[in-house]
N, C-alpha and C. Protein backbone atom coordinates (compact mmCIF):
# COMPACT_ATOMS: atom_id res chain seq x y z
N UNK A 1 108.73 99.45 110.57
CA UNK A 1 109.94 99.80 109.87
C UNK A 1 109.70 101.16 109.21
N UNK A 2 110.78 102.12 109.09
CA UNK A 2 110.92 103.39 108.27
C UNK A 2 111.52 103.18 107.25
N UNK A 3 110.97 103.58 106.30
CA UNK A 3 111.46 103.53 104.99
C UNK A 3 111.82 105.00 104.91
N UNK A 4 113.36 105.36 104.61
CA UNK A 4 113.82 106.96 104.07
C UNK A 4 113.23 106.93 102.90
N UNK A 5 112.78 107.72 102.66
CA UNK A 5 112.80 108.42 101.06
C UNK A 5 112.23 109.74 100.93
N UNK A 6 112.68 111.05 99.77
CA UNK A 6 112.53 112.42 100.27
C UNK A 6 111.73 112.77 98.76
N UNK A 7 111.28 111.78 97.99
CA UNK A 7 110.42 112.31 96.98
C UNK A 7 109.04 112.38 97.53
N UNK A 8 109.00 112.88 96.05
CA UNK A 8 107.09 113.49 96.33
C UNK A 8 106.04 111.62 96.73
N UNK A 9 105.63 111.78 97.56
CA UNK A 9 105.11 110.69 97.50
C UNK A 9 103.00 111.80 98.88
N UNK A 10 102.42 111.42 97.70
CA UNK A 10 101.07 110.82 98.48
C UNK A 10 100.28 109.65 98.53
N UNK A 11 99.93 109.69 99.53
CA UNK A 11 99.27 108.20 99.55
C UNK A 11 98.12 108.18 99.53
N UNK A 12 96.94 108.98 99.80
CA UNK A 12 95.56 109.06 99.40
C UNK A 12 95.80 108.95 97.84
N UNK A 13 96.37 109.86 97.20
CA UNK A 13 96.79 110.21 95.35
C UNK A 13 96.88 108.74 95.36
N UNK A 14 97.98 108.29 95.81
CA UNK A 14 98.42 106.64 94.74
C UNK A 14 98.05 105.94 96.03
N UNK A 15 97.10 105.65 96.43
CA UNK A 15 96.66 104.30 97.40
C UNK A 15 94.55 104.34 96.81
N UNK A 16 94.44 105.75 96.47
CA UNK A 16 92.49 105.60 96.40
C UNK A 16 92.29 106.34 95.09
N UNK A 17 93.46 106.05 94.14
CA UNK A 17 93.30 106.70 92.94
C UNK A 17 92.63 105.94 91.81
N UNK A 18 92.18 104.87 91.80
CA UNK A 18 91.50 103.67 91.37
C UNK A 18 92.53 102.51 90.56
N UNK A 19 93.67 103.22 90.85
CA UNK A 19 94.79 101.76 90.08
C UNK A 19 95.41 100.61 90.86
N UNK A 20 95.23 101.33 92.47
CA UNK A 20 95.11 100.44 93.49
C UNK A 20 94.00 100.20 93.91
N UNK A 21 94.13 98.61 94.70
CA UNK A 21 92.96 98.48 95.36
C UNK A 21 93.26 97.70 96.32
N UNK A 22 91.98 97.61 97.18
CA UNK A 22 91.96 96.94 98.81
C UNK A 22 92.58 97.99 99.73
N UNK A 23 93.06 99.59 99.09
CA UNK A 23 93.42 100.11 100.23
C UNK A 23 92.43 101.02 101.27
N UNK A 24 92.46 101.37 102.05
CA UNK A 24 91.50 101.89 102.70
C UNK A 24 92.48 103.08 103.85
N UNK A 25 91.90 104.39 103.94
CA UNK A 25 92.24 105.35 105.28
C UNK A 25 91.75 105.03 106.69
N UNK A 26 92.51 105.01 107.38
CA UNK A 26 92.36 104.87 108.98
C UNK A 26 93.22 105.74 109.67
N UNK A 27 92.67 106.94 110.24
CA UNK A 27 93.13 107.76 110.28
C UNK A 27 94.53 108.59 109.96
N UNK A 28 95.64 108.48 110.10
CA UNK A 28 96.76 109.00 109.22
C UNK A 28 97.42 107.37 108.33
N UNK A 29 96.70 106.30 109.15
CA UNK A 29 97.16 105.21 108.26
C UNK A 29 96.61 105.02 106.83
N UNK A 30 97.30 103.83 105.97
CA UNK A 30 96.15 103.52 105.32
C UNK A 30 96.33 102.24 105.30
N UNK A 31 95.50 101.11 105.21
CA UNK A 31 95.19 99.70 105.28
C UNK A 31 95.18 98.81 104.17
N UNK A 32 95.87 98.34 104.09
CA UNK A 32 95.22 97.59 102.57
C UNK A 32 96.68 95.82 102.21
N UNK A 33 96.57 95.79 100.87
CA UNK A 33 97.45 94.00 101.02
C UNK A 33 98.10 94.97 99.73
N UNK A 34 99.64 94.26 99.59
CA UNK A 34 100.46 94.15 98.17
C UNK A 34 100.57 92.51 98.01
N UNK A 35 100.07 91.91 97.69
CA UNK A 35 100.22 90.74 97.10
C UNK A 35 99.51 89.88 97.61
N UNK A 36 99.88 89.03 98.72
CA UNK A 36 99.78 88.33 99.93
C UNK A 36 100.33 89.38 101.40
N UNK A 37 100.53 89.93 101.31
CA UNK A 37 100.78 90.69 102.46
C UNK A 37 100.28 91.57 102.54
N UNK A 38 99.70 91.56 103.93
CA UNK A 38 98.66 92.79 104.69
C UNK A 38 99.83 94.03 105.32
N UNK A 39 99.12 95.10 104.90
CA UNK A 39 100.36 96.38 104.96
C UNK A 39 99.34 97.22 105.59
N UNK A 40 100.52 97.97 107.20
CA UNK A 40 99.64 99.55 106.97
C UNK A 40 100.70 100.70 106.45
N UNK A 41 100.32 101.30 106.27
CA UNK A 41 101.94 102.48 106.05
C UNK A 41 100.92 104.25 106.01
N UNK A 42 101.72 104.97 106.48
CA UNK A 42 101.57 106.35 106.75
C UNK A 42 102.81 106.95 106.40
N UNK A 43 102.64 107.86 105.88
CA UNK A 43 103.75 109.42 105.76
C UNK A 43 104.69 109.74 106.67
N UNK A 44 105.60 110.02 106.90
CA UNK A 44 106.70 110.38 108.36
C UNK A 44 107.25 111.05 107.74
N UNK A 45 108.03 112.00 108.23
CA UNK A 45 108.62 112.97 107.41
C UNK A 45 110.28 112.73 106.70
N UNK A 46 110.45 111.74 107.75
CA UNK A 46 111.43 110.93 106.83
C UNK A 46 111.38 110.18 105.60
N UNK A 47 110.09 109.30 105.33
CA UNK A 47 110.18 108.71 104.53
C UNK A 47 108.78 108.19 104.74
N UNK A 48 108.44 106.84 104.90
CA UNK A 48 107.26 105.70 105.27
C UNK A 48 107.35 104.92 106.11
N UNK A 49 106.54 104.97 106.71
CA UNK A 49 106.46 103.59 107.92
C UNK A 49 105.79 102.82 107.86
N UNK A 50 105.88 101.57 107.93
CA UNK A 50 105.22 100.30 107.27
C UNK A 50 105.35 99.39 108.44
N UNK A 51 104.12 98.86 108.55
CA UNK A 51 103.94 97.65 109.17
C UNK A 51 103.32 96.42 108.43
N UNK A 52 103.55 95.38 108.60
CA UNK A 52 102.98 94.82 107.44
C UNK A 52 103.15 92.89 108.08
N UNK A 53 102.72 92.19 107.99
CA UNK A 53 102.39 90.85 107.84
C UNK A 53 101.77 90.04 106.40
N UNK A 54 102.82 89.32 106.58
CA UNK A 54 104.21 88.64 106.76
C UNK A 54 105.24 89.70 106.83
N UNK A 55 106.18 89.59 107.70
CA UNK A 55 107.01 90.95 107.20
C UNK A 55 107.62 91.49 106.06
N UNK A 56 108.01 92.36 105.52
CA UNK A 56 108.65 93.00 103.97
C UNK A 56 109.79 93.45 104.58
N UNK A 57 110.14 93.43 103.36
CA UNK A 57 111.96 94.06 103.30
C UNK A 57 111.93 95.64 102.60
N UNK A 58 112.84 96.15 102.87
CA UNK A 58 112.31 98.04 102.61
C UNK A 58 112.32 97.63 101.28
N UNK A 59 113.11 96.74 100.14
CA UNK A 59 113.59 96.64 98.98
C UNK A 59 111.90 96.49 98.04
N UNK A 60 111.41 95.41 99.09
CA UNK A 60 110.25 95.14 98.67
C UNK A 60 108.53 96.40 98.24
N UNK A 61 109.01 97.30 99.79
CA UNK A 61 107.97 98.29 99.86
C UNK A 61 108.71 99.68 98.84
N UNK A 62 109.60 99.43 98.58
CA UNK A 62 110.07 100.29 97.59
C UNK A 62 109.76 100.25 96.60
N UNK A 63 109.64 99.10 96.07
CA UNK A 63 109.32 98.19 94.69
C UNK A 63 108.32 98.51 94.24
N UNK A 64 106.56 98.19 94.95
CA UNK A 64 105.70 98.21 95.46
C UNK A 64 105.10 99.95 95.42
N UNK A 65 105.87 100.67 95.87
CA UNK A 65 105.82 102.39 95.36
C UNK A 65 106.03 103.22 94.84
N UNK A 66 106.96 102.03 93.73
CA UNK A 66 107.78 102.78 92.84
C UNK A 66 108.50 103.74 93.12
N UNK A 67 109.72 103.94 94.26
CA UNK A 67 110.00 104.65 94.71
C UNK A 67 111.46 105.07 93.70
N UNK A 68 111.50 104.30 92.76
CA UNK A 68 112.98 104.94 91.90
C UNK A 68 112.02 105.18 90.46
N UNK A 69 111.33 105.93 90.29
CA UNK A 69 110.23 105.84 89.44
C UNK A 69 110.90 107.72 89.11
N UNK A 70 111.65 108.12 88.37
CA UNK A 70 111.62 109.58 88.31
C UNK A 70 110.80 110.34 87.66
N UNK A 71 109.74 111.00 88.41
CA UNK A 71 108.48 111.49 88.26
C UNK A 71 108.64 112.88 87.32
N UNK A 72 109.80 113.51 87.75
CA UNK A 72 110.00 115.13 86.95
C UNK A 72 110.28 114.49 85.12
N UNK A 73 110.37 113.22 85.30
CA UNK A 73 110.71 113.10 83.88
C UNK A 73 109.65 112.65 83.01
């Protein structure tokens, strides 16, 4: 699944910054769980792409990235 979104988002920064954990780099991916669910997700220039088991809902991986989080403020 693609997740749109056009903010600043890195994922080495907020996936190996030490406030997360279990995530890991594999090559443009990165590997790791949000809860009970095993996630990979990478950068696209649209937004995020997520694969993940059990499946997620974009609402969920949004949640999860704080993606309504307004950072300039």
């Amino acid at each position: 699944m693609i997740i749109p979104f056009d903010g600043p988002l890195e994922l080495a920064h907020t996936l190996l910054c030490g406030q997360a954990f279990r995530w890991r780099p594999e090559g443009e991916w990165f590997l790791g769980t949000a809860g009970a669910t095993a996630m990979k997700v990478r950068k696209v220039p649209i937004g995020l792409e997520v694969r993940s088991s059990p499946a997620v809902t974009a609402d969920f991986v949004a949640s999860y990235f704080r993606f309504d989080d307004d950072l300039d403020a």
